[in-house]
PDB file of N, CA and C in Angstrom:
ATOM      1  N   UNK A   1      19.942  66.630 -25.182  1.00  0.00           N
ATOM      2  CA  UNK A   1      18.811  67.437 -25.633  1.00  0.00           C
ATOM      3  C   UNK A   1      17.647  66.491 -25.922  1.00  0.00           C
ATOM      4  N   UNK A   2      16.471  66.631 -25.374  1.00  0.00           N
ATOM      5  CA  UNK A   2      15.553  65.310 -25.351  1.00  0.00           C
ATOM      6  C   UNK A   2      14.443  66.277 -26.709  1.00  0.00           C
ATOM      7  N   UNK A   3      13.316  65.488 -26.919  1.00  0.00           N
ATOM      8  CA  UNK A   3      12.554  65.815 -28.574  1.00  0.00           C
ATOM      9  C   UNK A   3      12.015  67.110 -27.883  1.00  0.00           C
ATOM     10  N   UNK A   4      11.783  67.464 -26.940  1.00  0.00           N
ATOM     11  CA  UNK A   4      11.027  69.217 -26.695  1.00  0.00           C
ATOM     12  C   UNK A   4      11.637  70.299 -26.360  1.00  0.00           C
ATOM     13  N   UNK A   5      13.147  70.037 -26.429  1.00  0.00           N
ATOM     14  CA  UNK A   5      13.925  70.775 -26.489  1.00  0.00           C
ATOM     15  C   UNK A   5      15.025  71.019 -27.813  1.00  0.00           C
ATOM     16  N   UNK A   6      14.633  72.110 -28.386  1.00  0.00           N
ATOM     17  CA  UNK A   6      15.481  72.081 -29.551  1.00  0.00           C
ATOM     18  C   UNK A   6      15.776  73.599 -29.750  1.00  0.00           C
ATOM     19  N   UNK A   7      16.620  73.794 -31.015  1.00  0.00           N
ATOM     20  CA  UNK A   7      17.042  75.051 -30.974  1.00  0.00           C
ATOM     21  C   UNK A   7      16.139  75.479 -32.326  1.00  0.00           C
ATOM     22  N   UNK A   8      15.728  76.987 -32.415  1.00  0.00           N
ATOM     23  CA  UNK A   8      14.877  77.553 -33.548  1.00  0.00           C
ATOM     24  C   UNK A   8      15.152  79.079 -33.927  1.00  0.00           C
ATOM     25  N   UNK A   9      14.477  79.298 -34.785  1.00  0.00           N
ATOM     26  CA  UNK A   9      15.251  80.448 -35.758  1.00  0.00           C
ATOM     27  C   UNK A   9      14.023  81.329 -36.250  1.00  0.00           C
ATOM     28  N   UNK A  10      12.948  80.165 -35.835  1.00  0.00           N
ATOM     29  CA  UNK A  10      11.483  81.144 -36.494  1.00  0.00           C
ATOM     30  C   UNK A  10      10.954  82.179 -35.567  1.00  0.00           C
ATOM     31  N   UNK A  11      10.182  83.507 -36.359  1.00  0.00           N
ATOM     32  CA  UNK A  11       9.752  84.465 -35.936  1.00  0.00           C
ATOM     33  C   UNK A  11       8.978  83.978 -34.808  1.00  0.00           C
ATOM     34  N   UNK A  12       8.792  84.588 -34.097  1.00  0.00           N
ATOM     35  CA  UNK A  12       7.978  84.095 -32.099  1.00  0.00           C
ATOM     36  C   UNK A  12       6.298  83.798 -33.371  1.00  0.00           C
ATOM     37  N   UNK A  13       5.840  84.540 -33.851  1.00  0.00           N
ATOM     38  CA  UNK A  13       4.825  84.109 -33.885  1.00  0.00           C
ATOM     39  C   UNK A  13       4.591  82.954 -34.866  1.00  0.00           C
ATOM     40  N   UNK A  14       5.557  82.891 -35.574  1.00  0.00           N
ATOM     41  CA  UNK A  14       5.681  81.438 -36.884  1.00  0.00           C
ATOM     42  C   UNK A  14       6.179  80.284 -35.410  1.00  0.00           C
ATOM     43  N   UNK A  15       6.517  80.166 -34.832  1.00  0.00           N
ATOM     44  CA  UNK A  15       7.211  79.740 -33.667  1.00  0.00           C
ATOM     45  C   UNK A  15       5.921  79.231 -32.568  1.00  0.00           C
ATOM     46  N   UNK A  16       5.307  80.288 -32.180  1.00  0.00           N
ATOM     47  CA  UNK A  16       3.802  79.960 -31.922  1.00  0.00           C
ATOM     48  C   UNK A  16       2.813  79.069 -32.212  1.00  0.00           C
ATOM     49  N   UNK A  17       2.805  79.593 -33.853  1.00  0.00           N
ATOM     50  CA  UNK A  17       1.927  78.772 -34.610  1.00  0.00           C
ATOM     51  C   UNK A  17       2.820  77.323 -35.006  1.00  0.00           C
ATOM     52  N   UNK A  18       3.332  77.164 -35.164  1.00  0.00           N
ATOM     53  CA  UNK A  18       4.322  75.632 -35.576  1.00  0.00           C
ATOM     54  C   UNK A  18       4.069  74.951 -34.313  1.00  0.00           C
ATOM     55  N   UNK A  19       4.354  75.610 -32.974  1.00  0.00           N
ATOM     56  CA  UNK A  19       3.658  74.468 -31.552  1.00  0.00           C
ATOM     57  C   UNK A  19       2.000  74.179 -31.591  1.00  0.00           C
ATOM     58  N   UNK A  20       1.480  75.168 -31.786  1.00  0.00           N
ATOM     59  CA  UNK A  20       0.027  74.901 -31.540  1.00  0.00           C
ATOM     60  C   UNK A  20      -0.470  74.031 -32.417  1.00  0.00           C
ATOM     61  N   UNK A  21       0.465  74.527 -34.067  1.00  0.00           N
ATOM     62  CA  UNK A  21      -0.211  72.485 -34.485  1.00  0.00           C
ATOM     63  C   UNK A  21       0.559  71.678 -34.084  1.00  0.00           C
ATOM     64  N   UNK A  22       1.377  71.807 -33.882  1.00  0.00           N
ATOM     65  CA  UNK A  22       1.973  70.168 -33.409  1.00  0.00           C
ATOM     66  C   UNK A  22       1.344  69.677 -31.684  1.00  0.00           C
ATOM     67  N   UNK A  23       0.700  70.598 -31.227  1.00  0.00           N
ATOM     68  CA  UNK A  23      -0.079  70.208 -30.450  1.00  0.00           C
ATOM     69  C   UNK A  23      -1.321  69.861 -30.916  1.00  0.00           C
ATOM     70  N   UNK A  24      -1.785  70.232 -31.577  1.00  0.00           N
ATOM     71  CA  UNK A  24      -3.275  69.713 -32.036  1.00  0.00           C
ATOM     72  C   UNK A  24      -3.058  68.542 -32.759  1.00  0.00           C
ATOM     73  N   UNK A  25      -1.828  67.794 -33.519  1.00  0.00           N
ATOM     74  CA  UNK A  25      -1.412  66.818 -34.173  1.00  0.00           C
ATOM     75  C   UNK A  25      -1.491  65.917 -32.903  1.00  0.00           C
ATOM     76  N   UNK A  26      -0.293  66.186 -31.981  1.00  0.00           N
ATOM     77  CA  UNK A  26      -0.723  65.176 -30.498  1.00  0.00           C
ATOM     78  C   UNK A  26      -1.898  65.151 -30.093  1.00  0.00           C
ATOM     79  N   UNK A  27      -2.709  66.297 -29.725  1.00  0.00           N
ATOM     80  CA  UNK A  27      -3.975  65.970 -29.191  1.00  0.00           C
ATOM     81  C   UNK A  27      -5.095  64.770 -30.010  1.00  0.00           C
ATOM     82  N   UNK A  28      -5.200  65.141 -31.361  1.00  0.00           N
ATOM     83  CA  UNK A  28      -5.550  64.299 -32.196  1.00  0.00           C
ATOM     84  C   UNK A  28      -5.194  63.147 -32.985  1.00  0.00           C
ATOM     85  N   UNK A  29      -4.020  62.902 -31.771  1.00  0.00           N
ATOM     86  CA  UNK A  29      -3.874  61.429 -33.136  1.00  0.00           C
ATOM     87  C   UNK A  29      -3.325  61.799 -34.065  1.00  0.00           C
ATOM     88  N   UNK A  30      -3.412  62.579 -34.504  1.00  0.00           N
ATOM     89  CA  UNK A  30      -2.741  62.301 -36.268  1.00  0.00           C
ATOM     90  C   UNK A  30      -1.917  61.773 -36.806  1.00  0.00           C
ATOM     91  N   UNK A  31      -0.895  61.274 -36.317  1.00  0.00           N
ATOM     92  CA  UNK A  31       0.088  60.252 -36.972  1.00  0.00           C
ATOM     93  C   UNK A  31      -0.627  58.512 -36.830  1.00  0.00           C
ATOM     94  N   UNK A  32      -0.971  58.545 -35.272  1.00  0.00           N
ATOM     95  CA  UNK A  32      -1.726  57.480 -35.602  1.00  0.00           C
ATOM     96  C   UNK A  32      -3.238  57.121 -36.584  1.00  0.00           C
ATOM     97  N   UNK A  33      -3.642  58.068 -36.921  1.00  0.00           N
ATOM     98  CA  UNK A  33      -4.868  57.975 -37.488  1.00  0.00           C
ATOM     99  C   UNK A  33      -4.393  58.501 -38.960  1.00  0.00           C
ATOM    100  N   UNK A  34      -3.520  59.055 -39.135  1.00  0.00           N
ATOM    101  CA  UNK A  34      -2.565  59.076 -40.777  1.00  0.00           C
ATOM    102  C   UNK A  34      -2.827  57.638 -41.155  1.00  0.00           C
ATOM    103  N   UNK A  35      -1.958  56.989 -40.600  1.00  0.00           N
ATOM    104  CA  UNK A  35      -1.171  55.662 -40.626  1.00  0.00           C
ATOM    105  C   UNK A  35      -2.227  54.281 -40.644  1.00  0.00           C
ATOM    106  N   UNK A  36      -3.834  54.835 -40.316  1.00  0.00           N
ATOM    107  CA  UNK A  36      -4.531  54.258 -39.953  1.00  0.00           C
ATOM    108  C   UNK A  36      -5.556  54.320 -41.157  1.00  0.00           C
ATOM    109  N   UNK A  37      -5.130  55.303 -42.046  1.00  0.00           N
ATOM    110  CA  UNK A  37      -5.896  55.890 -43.034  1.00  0.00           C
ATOM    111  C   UNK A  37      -7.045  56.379 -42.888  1.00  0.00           C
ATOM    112  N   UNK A  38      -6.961  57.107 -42.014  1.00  0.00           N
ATOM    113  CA  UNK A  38      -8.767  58.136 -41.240  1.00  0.00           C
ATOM    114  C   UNK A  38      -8.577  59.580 -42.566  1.00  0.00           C
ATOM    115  N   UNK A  39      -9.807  59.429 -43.051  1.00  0.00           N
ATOM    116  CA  UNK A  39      -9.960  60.622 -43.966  1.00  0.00           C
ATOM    117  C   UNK A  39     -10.582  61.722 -43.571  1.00  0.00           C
ATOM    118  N   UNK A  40     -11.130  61.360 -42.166  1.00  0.00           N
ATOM    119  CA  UNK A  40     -11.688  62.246 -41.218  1.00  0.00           C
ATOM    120  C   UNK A  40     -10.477  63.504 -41.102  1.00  0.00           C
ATOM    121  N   UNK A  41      -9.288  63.333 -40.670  1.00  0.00           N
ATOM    122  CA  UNK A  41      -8.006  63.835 -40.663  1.00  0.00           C
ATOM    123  C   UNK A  41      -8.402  65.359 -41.656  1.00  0.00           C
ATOM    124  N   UNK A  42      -9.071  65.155 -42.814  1.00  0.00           N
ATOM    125  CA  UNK A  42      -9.035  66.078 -43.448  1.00  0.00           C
ATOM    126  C   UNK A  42     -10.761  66.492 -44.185  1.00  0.00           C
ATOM    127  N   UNK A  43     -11.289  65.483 -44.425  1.00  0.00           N
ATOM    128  CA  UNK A  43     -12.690  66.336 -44.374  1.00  0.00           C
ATOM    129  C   UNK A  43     -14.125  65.575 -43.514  1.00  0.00           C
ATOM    130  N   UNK A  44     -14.840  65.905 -43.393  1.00  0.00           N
ATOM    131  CA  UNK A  44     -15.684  65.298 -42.392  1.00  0.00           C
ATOM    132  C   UNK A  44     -16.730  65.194 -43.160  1.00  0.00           C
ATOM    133  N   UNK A  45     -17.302  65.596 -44.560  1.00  0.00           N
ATOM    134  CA  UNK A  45     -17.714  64.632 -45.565  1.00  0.00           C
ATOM    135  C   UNK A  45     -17.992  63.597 -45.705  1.00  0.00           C
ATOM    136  N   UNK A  46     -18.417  62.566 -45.968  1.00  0.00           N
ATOM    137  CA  UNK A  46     -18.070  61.163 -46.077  1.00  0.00           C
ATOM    138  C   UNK A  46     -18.003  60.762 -47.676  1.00  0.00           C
ATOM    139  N   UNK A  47     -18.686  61.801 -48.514  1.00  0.00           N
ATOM    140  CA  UNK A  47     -18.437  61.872 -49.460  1.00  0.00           C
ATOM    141  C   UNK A  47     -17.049  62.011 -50.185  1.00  0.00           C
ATOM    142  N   UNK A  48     -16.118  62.975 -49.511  1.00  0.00           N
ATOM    143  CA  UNK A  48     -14.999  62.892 -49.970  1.00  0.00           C
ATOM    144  C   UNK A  48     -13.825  61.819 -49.383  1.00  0.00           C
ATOM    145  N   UNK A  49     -14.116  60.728 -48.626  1.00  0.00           N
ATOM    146  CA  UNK A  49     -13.439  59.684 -47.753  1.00  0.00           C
ATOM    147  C   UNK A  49     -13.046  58.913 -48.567  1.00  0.00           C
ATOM    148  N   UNK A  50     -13.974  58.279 -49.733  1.00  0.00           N
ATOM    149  CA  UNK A  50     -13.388  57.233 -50.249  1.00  0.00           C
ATOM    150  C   UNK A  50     -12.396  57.719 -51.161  1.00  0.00           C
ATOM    151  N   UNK A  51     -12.183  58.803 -52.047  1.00  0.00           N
ATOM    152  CA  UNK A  51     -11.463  59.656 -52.538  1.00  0.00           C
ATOM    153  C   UNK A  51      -9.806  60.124 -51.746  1.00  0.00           C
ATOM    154  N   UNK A  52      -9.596  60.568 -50.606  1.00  0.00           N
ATOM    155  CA  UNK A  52      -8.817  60.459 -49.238  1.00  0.00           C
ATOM    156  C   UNK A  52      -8.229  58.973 -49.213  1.00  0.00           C
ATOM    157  N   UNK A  53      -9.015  58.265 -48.919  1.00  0.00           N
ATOM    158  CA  UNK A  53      -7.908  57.292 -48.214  1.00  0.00           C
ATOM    159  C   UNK A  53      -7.449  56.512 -49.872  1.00  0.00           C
ATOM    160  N   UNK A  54      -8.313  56.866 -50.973  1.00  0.00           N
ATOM    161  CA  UNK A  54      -7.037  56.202 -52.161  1.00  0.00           C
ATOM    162  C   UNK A  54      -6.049  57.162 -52.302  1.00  0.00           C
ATOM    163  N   UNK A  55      -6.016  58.085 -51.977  1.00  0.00           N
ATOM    164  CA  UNK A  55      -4.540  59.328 -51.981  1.00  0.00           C
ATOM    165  C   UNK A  55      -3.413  58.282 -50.596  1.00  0.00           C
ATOM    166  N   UNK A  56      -4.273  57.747 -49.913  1.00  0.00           N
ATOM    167  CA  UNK A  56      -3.196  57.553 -48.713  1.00  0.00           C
ATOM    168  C   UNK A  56      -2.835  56.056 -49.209  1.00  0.00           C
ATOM    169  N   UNK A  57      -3.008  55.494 -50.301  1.00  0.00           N
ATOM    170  CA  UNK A  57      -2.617  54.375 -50.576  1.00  0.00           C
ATOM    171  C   UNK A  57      -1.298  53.575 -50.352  1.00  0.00           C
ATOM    172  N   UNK A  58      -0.829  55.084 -50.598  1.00  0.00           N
ATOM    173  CA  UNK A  58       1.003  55.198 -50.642  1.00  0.00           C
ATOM    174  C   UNK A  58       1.738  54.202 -49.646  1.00  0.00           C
ATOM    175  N   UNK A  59       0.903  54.713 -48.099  1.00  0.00           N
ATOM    176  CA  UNK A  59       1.356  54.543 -46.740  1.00  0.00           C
ATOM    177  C   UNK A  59       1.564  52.725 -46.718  1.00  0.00           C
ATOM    178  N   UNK A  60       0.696  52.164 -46.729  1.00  0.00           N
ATOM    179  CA  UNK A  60       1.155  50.467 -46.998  1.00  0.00           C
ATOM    180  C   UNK A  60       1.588  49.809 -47.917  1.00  0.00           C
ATOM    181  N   UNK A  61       2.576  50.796 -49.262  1.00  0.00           N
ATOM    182  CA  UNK A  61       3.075  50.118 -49.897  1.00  0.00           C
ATOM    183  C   UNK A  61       4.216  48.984 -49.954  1.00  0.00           C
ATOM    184  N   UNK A  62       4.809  49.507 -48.800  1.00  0.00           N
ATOM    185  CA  UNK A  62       6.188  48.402 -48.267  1.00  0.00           C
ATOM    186  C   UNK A  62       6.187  47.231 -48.566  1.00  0.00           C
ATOM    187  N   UNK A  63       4.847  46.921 -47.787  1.00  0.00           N
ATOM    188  CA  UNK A  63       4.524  45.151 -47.812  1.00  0.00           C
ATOM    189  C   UNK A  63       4.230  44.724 -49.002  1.00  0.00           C
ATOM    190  N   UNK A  64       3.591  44.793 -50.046  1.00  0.00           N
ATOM    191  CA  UNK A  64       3.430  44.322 -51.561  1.00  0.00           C
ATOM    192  C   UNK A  64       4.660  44.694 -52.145  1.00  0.00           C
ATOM    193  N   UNK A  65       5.442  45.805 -51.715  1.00  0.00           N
ATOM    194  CA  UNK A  65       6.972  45.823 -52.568  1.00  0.00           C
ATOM    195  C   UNK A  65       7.815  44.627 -52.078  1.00  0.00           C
ATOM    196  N   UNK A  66       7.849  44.616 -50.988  1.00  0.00           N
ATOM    197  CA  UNK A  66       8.928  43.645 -50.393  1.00  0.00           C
ATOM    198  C   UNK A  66       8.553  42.307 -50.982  1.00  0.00           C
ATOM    199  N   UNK A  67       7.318  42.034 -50.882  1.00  0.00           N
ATOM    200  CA  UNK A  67       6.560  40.696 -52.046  1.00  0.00           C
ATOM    201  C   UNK A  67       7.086  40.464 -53.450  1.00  0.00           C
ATOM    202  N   UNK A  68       7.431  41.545 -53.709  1.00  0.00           N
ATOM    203  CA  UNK A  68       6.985  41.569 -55.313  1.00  0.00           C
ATOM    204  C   UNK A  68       9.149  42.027 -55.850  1.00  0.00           C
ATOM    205  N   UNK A  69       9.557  42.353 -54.432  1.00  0.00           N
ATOM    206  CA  UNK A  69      11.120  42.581 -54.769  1.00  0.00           C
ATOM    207  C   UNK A  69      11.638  41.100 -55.696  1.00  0.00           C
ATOM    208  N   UNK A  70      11.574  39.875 -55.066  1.00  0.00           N
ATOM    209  CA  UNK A  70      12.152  39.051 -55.762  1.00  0.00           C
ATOM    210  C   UNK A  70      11.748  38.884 -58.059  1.00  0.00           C
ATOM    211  N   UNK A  71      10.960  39.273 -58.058  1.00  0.00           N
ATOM    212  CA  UNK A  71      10.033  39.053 -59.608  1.00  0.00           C
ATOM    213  C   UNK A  71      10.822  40.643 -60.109  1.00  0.00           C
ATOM    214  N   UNK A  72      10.540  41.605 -59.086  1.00  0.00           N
ATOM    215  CA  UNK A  72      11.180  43.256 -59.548  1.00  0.00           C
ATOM    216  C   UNK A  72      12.380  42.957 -59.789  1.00  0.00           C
ATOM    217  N   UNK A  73      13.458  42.156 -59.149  1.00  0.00           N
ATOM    218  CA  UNK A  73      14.692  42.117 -59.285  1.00  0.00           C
ATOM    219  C   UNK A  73      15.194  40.877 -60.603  1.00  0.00           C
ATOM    220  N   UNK A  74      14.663  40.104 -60.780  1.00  0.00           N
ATOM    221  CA  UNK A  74      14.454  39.215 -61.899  1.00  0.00           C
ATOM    222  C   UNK A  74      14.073  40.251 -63.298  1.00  0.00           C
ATOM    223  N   UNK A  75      13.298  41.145 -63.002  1.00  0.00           N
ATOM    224  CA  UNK A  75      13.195  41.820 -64.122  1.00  0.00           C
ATOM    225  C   UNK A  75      14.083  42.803 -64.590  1.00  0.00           C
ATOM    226  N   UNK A  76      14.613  43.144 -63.190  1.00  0.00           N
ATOM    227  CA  UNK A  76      15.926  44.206 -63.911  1.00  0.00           C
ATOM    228  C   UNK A  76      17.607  43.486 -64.003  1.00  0.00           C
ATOM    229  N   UNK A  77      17.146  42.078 -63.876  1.00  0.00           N
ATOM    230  CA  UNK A  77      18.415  41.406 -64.769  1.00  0.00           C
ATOM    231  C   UNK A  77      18.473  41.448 -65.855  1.00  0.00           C
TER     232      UNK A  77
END
């Protein structure tokens, strides 16, 4: 069973609507431009951008954790 073939349970038109965004997600980028921290993604403002991408702060936390694991783990000895 390859990723565009799957099995589903939703009403044809919830079913509908669940492809057409996940087509507009492909058409636009959006995972790459998530990941990229584009605040465009959600308002076209520029006023509300700098506000947006500190909500998406989350997304590159890995790398300063993985830094900071050895001192984190010293502390919970």
């Amino acid at each position: 069973m390859c990723a565009e073939e799957h099995a589903t349970f939703l009403p044809k038109a919830t079913a509908t609507a669940v492809a057409l965004r996940l087509r507009n997600f492909t058409d636009t980028q959006f995972v790459r431009r998530l990941w990229a921290g584009d605040a465009g993604l959600w308002k076209s403002d520029a006023a509300h951008h700098a506000v947006i991408r500190d909500r998406l702060g989350w997304l590159d936390v890995i790398g300063p954790m993985q830094q900071a694991l050895a001192s984190i783990d010293t502390f919970v000895q």
